[in-house]
N, C-alpha and C. Protein backbone atom coordinates (compact mmCIF):
# COMPACT_ATOMS: atom_id res chain seq x y z
N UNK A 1 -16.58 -13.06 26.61
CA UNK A 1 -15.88 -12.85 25.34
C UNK A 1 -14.76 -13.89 25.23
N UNK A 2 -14.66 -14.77 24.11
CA UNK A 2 -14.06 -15.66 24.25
C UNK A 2 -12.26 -14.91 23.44
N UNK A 3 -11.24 -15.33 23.47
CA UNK A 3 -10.01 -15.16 22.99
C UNK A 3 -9.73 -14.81 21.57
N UNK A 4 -10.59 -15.32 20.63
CA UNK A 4 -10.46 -14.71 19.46
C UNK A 4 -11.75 -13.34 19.35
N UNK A 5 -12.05 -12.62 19.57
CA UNK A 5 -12.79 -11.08 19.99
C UNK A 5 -11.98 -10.28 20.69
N UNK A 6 -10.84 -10.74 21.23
CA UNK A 6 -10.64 -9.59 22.00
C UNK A 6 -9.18 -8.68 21.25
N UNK A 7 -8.74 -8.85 20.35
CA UNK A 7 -8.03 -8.77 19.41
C UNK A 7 -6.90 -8.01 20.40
N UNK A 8 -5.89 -6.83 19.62
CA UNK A 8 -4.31 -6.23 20.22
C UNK A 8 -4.97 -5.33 19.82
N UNK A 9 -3.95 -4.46 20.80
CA UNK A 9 -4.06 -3.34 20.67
C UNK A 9 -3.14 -2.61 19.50
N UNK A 10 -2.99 -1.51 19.24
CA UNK A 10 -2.29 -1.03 17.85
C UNK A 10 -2.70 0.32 18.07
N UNK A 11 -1.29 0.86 17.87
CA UNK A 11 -0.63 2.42 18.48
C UNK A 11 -0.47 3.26 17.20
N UNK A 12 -1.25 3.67 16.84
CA UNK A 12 -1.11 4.45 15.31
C UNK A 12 0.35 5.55 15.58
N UNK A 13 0.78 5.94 14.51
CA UNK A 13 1.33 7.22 14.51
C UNK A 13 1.35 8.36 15.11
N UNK A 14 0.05 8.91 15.30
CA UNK A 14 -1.25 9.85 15.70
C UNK A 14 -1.18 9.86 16.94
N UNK A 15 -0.34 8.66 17.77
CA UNK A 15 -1.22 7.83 19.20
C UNK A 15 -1.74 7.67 19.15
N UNK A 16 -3.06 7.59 18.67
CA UNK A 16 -4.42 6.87 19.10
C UNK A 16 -4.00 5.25 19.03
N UNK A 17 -4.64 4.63 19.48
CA UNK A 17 -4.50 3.03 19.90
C UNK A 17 -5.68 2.73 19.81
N UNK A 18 -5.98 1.91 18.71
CA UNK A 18 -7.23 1.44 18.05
C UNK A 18 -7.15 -0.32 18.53
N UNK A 19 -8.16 -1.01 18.21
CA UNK A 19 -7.88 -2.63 18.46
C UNK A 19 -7.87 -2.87 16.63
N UNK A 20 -7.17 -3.82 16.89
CA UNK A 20 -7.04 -5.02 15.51
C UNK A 20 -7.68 -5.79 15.12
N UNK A 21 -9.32 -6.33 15.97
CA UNK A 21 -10.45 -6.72 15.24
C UNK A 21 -10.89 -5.58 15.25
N UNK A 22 -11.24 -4.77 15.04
CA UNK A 22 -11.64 -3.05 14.47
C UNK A 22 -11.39 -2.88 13.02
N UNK A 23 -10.64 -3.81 12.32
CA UNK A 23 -9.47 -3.36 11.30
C UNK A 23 -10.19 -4.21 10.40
N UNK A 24 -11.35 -4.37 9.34
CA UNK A 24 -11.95 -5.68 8.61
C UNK A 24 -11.24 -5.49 6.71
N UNK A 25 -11.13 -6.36 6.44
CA UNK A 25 -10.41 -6.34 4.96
C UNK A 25 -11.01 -5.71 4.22
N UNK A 26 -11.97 -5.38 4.16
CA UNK A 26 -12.93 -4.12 2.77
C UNK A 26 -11.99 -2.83 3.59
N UNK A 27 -11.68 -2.30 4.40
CA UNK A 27 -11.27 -1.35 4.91
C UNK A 27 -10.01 -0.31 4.07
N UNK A 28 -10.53 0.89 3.80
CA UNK A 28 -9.25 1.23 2.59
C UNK A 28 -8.58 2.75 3.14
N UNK A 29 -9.44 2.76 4.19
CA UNK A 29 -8.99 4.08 5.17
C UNK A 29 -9.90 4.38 6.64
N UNK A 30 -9.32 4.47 7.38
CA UNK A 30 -10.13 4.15 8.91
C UNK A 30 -9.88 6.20 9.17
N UNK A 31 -11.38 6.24 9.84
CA UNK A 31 -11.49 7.69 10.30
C UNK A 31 -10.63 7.73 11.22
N UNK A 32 -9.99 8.47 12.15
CA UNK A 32 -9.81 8.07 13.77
C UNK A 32 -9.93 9.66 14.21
N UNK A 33 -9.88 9.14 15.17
CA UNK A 33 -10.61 10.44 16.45
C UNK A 33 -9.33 11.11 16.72
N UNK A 34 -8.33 11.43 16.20
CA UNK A 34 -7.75 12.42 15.51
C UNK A 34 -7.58 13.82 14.85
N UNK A 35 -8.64 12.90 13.99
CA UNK A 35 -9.61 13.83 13.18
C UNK A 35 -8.50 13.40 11.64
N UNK A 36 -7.62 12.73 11.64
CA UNK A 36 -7.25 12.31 10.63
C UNK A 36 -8.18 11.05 9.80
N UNK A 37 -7.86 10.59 8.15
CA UNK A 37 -8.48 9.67 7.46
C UNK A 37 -6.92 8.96 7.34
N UNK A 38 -7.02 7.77 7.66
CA UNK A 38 -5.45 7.05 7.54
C UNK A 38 -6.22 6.09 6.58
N UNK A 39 -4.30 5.81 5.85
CA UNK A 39 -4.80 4.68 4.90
C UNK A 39 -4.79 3.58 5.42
N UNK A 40 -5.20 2.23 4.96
CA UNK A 40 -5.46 1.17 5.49
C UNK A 40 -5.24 0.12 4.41
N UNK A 41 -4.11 -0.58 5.22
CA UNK A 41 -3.56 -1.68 3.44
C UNK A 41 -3.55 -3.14 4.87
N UNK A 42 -3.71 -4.16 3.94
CA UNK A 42 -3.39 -5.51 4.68
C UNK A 42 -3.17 -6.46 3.28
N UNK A 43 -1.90 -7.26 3.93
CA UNK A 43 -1.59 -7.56 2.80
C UNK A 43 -2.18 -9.23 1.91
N UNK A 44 -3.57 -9.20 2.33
CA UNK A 44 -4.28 -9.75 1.26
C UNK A 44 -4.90 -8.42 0.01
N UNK A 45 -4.57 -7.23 0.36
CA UNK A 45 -5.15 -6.44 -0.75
C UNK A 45 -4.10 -6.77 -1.74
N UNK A 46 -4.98 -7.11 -3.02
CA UNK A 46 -4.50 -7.27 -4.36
C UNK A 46 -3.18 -5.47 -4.75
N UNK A 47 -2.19 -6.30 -5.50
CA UNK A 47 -1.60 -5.06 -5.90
C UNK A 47 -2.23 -3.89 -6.76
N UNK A 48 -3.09 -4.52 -7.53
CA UNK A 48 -4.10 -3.77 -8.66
C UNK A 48 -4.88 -2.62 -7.78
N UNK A 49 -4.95 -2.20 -6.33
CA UNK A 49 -5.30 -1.54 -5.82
C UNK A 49 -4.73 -0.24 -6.17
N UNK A 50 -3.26 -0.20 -6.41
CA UNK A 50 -2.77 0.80 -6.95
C UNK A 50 -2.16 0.55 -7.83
N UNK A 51 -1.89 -0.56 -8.58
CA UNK A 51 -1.32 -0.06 -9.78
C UNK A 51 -1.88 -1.29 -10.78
N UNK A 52 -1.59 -1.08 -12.45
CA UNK A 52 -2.45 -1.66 -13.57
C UNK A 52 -2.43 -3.34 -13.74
N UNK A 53 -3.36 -4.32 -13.71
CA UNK A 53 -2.87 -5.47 -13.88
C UNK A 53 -1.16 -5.58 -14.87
N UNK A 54 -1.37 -4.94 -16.29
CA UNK A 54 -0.18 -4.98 -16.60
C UNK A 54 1.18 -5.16 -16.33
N UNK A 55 1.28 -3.90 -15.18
CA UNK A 55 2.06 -3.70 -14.47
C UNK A 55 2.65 -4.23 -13.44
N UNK A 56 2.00 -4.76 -13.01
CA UNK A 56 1.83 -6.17 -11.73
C UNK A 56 2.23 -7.09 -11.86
N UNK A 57 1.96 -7.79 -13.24
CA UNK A 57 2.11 -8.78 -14.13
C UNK A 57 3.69 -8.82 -14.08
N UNK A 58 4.16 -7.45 -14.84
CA UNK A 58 5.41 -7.13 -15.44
C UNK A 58 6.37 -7.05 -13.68
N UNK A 59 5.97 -6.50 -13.19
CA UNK A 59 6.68 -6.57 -11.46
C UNK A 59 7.39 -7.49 -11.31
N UNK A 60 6.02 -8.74 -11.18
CA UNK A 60 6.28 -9.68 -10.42
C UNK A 60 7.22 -10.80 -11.44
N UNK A 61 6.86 -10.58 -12.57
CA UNK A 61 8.58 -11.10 -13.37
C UNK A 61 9.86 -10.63 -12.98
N UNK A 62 9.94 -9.60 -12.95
CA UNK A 62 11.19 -9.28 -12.94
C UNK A 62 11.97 -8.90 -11.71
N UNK A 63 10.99 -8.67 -10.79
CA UNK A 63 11.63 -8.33 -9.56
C UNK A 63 11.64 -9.61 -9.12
N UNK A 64 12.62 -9.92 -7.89
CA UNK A 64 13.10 -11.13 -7.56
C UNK A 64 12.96 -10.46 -5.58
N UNK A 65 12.31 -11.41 -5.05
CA UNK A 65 12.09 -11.38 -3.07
C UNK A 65 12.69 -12.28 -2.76
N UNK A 66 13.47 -11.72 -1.64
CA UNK A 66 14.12 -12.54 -0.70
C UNK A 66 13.40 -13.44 0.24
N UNK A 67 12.42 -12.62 0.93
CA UNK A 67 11.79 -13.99 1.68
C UNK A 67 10.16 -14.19 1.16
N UNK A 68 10.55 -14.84 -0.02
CA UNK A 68 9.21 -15.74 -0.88
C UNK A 68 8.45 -16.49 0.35
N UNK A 69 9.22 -16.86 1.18
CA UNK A 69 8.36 -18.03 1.93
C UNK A 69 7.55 -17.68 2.26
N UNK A 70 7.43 -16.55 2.66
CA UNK A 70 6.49 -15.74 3.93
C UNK A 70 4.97 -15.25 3.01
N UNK A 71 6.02 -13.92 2.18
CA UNK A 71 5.20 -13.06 1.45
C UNK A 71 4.90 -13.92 -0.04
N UNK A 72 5.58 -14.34 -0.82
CA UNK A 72 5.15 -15.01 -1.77
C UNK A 72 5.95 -13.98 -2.96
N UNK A 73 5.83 -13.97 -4.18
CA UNK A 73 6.72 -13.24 -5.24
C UNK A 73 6.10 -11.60 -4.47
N UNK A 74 6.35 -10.69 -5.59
CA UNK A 74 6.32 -9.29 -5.26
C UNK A 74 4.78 -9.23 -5.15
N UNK A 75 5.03 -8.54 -3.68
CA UNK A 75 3.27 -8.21 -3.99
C UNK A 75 2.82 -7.14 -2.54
N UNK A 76 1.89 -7.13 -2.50
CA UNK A 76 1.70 -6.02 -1.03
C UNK A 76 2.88 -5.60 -0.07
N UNK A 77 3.16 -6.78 0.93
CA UNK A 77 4.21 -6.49 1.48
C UNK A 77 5.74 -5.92 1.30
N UNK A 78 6.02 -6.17 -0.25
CA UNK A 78 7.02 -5.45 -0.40
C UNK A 78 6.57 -4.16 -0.79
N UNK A 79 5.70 -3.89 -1.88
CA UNK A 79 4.81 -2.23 -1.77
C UNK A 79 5.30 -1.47 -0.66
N UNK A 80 4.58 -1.96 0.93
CA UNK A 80 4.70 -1.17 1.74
C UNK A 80 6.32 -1.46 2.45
N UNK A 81 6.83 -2.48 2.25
CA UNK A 81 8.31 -1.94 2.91
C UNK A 81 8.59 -0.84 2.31
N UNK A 82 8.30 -0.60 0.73
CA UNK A 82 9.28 0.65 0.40
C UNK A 82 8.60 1.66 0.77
N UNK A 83 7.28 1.89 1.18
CA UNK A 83 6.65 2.58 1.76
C UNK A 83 7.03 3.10 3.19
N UNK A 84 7.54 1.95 4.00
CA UNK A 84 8.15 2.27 5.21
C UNK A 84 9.50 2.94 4.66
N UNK A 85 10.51 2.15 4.35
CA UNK A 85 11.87 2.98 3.64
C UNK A 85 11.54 4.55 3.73
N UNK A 86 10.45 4.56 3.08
CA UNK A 86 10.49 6.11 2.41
C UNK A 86 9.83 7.74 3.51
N UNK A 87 9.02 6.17 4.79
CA UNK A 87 8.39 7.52 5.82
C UNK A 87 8.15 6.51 7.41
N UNK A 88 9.60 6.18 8.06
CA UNK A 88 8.68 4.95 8.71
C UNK A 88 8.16 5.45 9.85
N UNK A 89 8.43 6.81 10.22
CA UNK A 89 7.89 7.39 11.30
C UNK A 89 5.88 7.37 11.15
N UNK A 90 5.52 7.15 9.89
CA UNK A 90 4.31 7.43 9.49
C UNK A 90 3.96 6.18 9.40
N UNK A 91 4.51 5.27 9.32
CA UNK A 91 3.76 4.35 8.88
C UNK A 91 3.59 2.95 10.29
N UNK A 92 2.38 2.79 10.69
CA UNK A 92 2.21 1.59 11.41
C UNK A 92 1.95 0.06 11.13
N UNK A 93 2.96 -0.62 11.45
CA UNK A 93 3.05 -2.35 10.84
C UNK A 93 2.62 -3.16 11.73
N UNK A 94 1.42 -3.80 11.73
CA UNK A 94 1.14 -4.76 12.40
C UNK A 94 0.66 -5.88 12.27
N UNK A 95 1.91 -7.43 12.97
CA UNK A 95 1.76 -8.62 12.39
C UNK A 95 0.78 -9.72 13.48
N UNK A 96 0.19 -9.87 12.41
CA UNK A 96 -1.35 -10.80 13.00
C UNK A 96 -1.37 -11.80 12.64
N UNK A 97 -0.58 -12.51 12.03
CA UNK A 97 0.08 -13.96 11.52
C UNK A 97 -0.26 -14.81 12.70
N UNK A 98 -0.45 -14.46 14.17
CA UNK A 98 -1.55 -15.59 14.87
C UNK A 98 -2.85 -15.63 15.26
N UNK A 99 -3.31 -14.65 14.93
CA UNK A 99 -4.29 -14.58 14.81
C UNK A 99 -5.60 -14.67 13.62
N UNK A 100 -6.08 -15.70 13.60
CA UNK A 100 -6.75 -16.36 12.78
C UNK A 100 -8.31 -15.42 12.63
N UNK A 101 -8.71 -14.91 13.32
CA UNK A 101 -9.80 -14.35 13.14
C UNK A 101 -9.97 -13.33 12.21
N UNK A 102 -8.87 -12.20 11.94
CA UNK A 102 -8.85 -11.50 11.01
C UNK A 102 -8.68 -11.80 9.47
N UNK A 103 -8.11 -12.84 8.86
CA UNK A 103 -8.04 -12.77 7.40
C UNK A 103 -7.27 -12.67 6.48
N UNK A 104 -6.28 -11.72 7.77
CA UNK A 104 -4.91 -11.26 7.06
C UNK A 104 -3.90 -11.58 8.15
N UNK A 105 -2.14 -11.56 7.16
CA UNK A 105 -1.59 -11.79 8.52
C UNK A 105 -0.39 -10.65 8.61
N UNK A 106 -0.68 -9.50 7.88
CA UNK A 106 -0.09 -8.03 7.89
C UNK A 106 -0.53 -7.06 7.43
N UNK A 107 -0.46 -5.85 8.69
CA UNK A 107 -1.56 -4.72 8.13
C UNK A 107 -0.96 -3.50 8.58
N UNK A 108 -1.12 -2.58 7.41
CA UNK A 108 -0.14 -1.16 7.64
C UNK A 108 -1.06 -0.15 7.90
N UNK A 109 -1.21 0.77 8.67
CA UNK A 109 -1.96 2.12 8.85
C UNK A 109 -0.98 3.09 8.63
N UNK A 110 -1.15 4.32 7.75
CA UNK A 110 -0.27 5.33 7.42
C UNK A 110 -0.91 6.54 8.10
N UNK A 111 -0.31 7.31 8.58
CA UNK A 111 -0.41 8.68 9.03
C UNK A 111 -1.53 9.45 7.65
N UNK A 112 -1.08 9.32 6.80
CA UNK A 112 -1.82 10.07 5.43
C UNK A 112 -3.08 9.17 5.21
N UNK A 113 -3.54 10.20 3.98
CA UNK A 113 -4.63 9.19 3.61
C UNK A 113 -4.16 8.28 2.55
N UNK A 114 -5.54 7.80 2.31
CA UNK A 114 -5.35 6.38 0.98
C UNK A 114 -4.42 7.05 -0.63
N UNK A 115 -4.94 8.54 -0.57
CA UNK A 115 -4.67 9.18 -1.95
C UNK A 115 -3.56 9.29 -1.76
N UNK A 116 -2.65 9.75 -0.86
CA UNK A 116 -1.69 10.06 -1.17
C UNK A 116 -0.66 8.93 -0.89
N UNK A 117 -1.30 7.96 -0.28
CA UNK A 117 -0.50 6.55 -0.32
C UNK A 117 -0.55 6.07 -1.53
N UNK A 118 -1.59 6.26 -2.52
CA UNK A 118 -1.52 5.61 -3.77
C UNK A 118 -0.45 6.37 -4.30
N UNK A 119 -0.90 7.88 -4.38
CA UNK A 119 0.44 8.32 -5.27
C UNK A 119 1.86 8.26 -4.69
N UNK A 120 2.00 8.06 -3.44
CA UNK A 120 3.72 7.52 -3.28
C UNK A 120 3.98 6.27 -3.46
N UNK A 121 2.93 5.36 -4.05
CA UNK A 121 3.77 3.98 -4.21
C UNK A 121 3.71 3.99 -5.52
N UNK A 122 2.65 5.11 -6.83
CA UNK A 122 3.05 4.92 -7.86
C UNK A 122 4.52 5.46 -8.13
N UNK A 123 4.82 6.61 -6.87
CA UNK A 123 6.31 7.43 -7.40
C UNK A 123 6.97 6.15 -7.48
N UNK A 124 6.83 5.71 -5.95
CA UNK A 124 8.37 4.62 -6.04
C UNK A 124 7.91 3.19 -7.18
N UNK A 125 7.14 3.14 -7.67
CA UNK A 125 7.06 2.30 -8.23
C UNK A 125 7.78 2.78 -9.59
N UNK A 126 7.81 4.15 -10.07
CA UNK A 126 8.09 4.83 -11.19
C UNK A 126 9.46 4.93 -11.03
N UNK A 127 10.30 4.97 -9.42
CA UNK A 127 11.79 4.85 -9.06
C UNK A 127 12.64 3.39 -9.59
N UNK A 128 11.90 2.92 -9.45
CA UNK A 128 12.46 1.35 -9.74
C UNK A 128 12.21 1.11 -11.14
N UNK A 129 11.49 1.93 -12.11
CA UNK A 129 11.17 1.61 -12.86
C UNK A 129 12.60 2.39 -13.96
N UNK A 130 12.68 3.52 -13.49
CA UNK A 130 13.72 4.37 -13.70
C UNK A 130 14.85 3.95 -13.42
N UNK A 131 15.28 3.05 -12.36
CA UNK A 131 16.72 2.47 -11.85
C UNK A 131 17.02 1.16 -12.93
N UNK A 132 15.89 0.40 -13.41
CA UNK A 132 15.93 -0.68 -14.18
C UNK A 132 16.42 -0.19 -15.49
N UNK A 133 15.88 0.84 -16.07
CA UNK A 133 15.85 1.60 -17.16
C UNK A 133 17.67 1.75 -17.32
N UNK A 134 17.55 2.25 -16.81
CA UNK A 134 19.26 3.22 -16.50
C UNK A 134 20.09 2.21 -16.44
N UNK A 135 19.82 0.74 -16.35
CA UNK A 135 20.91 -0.03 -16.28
C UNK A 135 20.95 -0.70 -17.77
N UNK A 136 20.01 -0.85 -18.30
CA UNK A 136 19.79 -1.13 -19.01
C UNK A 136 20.95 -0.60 -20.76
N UNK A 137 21.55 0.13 -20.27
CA UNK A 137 22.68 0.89 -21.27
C UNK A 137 21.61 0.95 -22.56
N UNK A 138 20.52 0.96 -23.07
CA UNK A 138 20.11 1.44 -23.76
C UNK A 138 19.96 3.33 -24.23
N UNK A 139 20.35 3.78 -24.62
CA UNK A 139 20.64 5.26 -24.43
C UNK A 139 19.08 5.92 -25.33
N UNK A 140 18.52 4.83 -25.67
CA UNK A 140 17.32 5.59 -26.69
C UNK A 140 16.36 4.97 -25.80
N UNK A 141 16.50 4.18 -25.28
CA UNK A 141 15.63 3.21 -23.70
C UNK A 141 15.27 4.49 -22.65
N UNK A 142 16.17 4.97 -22.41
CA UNK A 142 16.41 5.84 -21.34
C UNK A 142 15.88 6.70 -21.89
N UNK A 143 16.05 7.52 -23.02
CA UNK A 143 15.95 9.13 -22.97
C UNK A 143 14.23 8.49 -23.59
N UNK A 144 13.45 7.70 -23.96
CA UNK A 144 11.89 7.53 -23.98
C UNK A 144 11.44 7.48 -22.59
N UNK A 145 12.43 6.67 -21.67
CA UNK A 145 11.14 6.64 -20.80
C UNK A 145 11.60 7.84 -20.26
N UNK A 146 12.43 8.58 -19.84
CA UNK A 146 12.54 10.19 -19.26
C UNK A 146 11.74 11.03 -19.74
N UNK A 147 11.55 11.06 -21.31
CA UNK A 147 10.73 11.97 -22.20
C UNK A 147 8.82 11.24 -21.65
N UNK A 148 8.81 10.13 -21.61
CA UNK A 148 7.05 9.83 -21.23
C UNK A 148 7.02 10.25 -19.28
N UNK A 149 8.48 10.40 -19.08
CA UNK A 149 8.21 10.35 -17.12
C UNK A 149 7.56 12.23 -16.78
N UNK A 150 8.47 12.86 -18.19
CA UNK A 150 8.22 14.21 -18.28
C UNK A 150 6.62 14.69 -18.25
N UNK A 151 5.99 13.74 -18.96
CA UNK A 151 4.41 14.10 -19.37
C UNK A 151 3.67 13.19 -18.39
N UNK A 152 4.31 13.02 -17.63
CA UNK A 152 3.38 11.78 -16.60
C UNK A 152 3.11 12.71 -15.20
N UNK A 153 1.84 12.61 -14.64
CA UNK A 153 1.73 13.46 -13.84
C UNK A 153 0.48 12.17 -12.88
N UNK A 154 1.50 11.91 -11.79
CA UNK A 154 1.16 11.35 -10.97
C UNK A 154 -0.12 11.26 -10.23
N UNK A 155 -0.89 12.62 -9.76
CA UNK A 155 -1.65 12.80 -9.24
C UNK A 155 -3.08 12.51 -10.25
N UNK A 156 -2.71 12.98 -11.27
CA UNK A 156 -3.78 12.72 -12.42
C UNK A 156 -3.89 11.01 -12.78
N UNK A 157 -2.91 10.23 -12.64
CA UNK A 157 -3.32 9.35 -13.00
C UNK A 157 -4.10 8.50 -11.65
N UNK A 158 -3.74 8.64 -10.69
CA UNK A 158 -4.25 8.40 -9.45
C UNK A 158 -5.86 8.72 -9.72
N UNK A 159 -5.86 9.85 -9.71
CA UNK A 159 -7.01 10.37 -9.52
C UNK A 159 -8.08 9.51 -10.20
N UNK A 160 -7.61 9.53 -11.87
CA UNK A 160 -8.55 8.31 -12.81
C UNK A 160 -7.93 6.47 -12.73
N UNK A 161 -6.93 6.46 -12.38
CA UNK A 161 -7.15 4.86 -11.53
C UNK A 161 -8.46 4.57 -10.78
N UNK A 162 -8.56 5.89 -9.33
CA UNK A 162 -9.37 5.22 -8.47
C UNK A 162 -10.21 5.90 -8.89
N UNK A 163 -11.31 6.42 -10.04
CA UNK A 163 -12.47 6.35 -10.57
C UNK A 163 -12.36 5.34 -11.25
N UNK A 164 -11.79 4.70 -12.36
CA UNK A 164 -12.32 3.19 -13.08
C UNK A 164 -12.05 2.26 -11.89
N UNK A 165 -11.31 2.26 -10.97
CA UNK A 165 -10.97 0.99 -10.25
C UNK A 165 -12.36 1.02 -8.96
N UNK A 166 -13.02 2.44 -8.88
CA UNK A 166 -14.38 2.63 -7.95
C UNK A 166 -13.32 2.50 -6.70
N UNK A 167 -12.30 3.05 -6.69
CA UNK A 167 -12.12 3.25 -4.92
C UNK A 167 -12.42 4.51 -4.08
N UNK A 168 -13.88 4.39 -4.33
CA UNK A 168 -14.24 5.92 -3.56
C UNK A 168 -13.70 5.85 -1.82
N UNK A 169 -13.58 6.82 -1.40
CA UNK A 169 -12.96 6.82 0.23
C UNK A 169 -13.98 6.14 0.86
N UNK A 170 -15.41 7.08 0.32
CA UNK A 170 -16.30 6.84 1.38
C UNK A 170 -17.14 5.25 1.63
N UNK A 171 -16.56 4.39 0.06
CA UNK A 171 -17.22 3.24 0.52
C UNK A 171 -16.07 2.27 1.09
N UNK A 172 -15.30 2.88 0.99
CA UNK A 172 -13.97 1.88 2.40
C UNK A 172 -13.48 2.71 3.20
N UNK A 173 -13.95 3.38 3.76
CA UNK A 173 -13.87 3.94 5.41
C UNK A 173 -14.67 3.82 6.19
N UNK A 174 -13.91 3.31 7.53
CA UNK A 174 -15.11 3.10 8.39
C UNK A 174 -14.73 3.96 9.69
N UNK A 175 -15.28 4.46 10.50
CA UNK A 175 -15.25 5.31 11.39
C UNK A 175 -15.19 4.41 12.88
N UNK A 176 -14.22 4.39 13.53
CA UNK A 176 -14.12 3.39 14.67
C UNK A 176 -14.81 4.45 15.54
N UNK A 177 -14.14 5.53 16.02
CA UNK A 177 -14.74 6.59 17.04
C UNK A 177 -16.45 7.27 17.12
C-alpha cells in the first residue's frame, strides 16, 4: 500500500475512529457502527446544499471573511464554523489540506444527522439575517421581516429544499461498518 491509501485516522464525537480515505465527496451522511447517521459536509460542497442560490448570491455580497486566502469569500467553511460556535462538542473538523488524494481540504462530521444540520444552519443563517435587519434602523424593515420570520417554519422548508434539491439520505450515505 503505497502512502497516499493509507489515509488518518479521525475520532468522531461518538468515538468511533473511522479513516479519512473512507470519507468520498458524494458523501452527505456516513452510517457508523454506533448505530448513529452523521452528517457529512467537506468544504468543496456547494453552499446551495442548504440554502437557495439567491441567497448565497446575497451572502456572499455582503458578508465580508477574514481569512479569504484560505477559504475564499463566504462559503462552506464559514457555514460550519458557526456550526461549531453553536455545538463544538458535536461537531468533528478535519484538515486534509495535505493530502491530495481526497479532493477536499476540510471536512466536518456532526454527531446529528444531515436533516437536522440543514435546519441549524438555516436557523443561524436566519440569525444573521435578523442581526443585519436590526441594524439596519429601518423600523418597517424590521417589523416585515419579524412578521415573515413568524410564518416561517424551518423544518418545513428543509424538508421541501431537500425534495427539489433530491438530497435523499439514502443516495449519500454510505455505510463504512
Amino acid at each position: 500500500m503505497n502512502m497516499f491509501n493509507r489515509g488518518e485516522p479521525i475520532v468522531l464525537s461518538c468515538g468511533v475512529t473511522i479513516n479519512s480515505h473512507e470519507i468520498d465527496l458524494g458523501m452527505r451522511e456516513l452510517k457508523c457502527e454506533c448505530g448513529n447517521l452523521h452528517a457529512v459536509v467537506t468544504d468543496v460542497n456547494p453552499l446551495t446544499r442548504f440554502l437557495p442560490d439567491f441567497l448565497v448570491n446575497s451572502l456572499a455580497q455582503v458578508i465580508e471573511v477574514v481569512d479569504s486566502e484560505r477559504w475564499g469569500g463566504f462559503g462552506m467553511a464559514h457555514i460550519m464554523g458557526l456550526v461549531i460556535e453553536e455545538c463544538p462538542e458535536e461537531v468533528t473538523f478535519f484538515d486534509s489540506k495535505e493530502d491530495g488524494y481526497l479532493g477536499y481540504s476540510a471536512l466536518w462530521i456532526t454527531e446529528f444527522n444531515s436533516f437536522k444540520l440543514h435546519e441549524m444552519i438555516v436557523e443561524l443563517i436566519i440569525e444573521i439575517m435578523e442581526h443585519a435587519v436590526s441594524h439596519s434602523k429601518n423600523e418597517i424593515s424590521i417589523q416585515e421581516f419579524e412578521k415573515q420570520m413568524l410564518s416561517f417554519n424551518i423544518s418545513e422548508f428543509v424538508e421541501k429544499y431537500r425534495e427539489e434539491r433530491d438530497l435523499d439520505p439514502e443516495k449519500f450515505s454510505q455505510e463504512l461498518f
